[in-house]
Protein backbone atom coordinates (compact mmCIF):
# COMPACT_ATOMS: atom_id res chain seq x y z
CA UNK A 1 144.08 32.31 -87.95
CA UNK A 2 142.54 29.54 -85.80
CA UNK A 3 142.87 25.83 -87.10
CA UNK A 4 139.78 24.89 -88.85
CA UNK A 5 138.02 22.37 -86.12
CA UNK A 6 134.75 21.75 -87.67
CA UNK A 7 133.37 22.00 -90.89
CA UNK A 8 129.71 22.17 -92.37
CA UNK A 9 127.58 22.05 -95.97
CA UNK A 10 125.24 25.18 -95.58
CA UNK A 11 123.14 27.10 -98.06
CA UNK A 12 124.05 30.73 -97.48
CA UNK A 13 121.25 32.84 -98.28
CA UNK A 14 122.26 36.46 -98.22
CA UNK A 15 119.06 37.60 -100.11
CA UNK A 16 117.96 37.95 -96.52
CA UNK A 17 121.10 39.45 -94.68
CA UNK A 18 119.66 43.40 -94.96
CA UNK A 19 116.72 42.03 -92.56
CA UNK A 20 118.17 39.29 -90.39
CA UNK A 21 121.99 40.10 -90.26
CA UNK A 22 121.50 42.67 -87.57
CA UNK A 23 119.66 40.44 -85.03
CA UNK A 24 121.90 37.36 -86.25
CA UNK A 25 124.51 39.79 -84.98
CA UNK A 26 123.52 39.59 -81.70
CA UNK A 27 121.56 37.23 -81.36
CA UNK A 28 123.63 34.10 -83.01
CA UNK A 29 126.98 33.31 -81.32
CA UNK A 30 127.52 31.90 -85.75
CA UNK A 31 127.37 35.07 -86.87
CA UNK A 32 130.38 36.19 -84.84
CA UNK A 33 132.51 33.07 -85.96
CA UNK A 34 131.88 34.67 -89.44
CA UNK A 35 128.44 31.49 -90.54
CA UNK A 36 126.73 34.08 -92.60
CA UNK A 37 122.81 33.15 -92.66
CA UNK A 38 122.08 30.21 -94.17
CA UNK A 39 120.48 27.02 -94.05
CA UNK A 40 121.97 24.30 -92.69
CA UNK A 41 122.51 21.23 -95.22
CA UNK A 42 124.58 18.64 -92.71
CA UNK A 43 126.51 20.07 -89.60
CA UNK A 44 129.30 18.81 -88.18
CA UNK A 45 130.22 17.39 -91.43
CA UNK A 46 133.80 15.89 -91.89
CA UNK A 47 136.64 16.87 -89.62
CA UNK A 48 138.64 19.78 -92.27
CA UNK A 49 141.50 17.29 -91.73
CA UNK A 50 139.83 14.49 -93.43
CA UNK A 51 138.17 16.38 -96.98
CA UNK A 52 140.07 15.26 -99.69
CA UNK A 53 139.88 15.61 -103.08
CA UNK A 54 137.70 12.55 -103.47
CA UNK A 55 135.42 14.04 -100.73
CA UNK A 56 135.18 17.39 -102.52
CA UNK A 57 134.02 14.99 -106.09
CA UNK A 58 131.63 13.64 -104.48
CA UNK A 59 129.97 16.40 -103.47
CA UNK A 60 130.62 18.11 -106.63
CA UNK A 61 128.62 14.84 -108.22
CA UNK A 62 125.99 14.68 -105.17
CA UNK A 63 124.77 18.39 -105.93
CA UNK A 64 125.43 18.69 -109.86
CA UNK A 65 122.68 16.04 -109.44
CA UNK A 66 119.91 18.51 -107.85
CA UNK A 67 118.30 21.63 -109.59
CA UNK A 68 118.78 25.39 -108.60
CA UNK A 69 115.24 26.44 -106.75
CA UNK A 70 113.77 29.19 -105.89
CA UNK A 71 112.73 29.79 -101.52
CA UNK A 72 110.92 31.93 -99.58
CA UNK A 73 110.32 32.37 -96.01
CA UNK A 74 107.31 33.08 -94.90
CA UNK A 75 107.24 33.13 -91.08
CA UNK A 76 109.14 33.04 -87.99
CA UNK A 77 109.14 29.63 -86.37
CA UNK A 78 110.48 28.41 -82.69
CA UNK A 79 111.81 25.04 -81.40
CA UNK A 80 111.06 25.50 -77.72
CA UNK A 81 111.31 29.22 -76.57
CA UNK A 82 115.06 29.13 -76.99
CA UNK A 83 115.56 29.13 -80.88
CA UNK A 84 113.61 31.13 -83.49
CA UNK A 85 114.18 30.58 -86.76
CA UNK A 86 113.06 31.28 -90.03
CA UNK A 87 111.21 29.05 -91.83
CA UNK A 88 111.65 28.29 -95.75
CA UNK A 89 109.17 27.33 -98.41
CA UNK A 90 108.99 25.20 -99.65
CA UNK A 91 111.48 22.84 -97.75
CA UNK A 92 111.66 19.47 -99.62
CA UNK A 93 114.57 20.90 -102.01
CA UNK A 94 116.81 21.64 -98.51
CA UNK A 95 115.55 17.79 -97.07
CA UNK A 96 116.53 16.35 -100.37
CA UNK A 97 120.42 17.98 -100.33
CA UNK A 98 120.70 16.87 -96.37
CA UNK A 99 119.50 13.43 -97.06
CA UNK A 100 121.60 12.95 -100.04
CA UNK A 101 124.76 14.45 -98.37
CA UNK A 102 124.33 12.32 -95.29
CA UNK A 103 123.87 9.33 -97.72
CA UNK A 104 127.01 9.56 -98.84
CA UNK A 105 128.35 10.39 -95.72
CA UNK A 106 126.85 8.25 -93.53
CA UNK A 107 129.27 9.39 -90.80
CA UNK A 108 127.84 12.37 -90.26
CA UNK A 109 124.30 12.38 -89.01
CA UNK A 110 122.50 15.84 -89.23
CA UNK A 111 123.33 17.94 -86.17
CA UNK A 112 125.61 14.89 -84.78
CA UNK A 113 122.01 13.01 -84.46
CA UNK A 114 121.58 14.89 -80.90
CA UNK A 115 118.54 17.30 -82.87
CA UNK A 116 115.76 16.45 -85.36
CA UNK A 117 117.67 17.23 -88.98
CA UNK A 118 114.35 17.63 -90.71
CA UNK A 119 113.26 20.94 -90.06
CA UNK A 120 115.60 22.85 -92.58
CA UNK A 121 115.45 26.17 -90.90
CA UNK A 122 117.64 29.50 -91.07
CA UNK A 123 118.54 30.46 -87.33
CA UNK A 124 117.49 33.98 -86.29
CA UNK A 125 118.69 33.60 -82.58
CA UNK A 126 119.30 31.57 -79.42
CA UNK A 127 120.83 31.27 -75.82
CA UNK A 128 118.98 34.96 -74.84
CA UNK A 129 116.04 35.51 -73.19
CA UNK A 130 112.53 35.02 -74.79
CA UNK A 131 111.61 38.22 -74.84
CA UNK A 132 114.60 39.55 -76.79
CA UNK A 133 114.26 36.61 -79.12
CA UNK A 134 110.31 37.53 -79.21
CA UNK A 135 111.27 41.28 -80.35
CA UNK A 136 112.96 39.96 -83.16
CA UNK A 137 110.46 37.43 -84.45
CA UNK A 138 107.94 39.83 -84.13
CA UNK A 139 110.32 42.83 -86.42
CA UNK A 140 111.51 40.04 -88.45
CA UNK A 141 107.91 39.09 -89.29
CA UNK A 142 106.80 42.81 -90.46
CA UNK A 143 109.58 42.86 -92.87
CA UNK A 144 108.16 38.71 -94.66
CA UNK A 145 107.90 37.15 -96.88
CA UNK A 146 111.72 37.04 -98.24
CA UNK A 147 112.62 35.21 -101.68
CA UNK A 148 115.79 33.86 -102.43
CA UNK A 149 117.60 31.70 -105.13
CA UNK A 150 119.24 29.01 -104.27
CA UNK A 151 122.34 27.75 -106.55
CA UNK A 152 124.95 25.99 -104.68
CA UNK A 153 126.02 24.27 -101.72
CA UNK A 154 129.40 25.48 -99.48
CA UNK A 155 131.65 23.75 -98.12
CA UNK A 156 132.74 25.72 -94.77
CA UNK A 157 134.89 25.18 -91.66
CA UNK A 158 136.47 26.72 -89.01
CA UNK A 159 136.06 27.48 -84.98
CA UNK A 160 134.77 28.71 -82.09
CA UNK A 161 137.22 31.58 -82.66
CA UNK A 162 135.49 34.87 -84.08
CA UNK A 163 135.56 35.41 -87.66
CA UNK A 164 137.35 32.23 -87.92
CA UNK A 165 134.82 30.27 -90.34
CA UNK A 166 135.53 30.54 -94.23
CA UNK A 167 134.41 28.99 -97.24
CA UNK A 168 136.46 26.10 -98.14
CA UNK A 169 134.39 24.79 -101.25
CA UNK A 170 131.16 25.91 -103.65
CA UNK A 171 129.27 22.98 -105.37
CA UNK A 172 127.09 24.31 -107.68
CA UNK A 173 123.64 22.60 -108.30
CA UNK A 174 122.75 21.28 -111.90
CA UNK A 175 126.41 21.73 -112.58
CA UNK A 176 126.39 18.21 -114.81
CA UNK A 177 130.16 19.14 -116.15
């Protein structure tokens, strides 16, 4: 197994898997590194090397201090023509989580500060043509709205290798123990 080179706080949401887990699978080089669909909460986060226990407490004490809620994505979003990506509603319960996170970790600016971290989003594809990515918006759309519950925050890391990301870490929300 590859050594862990990255590592991320995600939201995996596999409520939506039956519909968007074939297209992730070829159209999202994640999927094949084993990222199941999710939505993103602060990536690159910490180098593995440097989460320690009093890393992992905080988090566990960052998240125990937000609420379970409930999502549901409506419609198929782009940022240019080379991502498309579903969009969740409502979204201020995913900003909140990123913006506490990267308060505490100050270090780690959403998306290494290169993109804009405020449009929580779950990645349907990218890097393929438009039209391929268009044919999946457009099946992906027939099959909306989808609902899911979210509960808890992971803690993941791993490579570029395939099927080399794994879940390091699960911080439950409104966990106040």
């Amino acid at each position: 197994m590859p050594v862990p080179e990255q590592s991320a706080l995600i939201v995996p949401v596999p409520e939506v898997e039956p519909v968007v887990g074939p297209f992730r699978a070829k159209l999202d080089v994640n999927a094949a590194k084993g990222v199941p669909a999710h939505v993103t909460v602060l990536f690159p986060f910490l180098p593995p090397s440097a989460i320690d226990d009093e890393a992992r407490t905080t988090l566990r004490d960052l998240f125990a201090g937000h609420s379970p809620f409930e999502v549901t994505f409506t419609e198929v979003r782009w940022f240019g023509d080379a991502v498309t990506w579903l969009a969740p509603y409502p979204d201020i319960a995913f900003r909140q989580l990123t913006a506490a996170a990267w308060g505490h970790f100050p270090q780690t600016p959403p998306y290494g500060g290169e993109h804009d971290g405020d449009h929580p989003h779950l990645t349907l594809g990218h890097g393929h043509p438009v039209d391929v990515l268009q044919e999946a918006a457009v099946e992906v759309t027939s099959r909306l709205p989808l609902t899911a519950s979210v509960s808890a925050v992971h803690l993941i890391a791993g490579s570029d290798a395939p099927n080399s990301w794994r879940t390091l870490d699960v911080f439950t929300l409104g966990n106040h123990n």
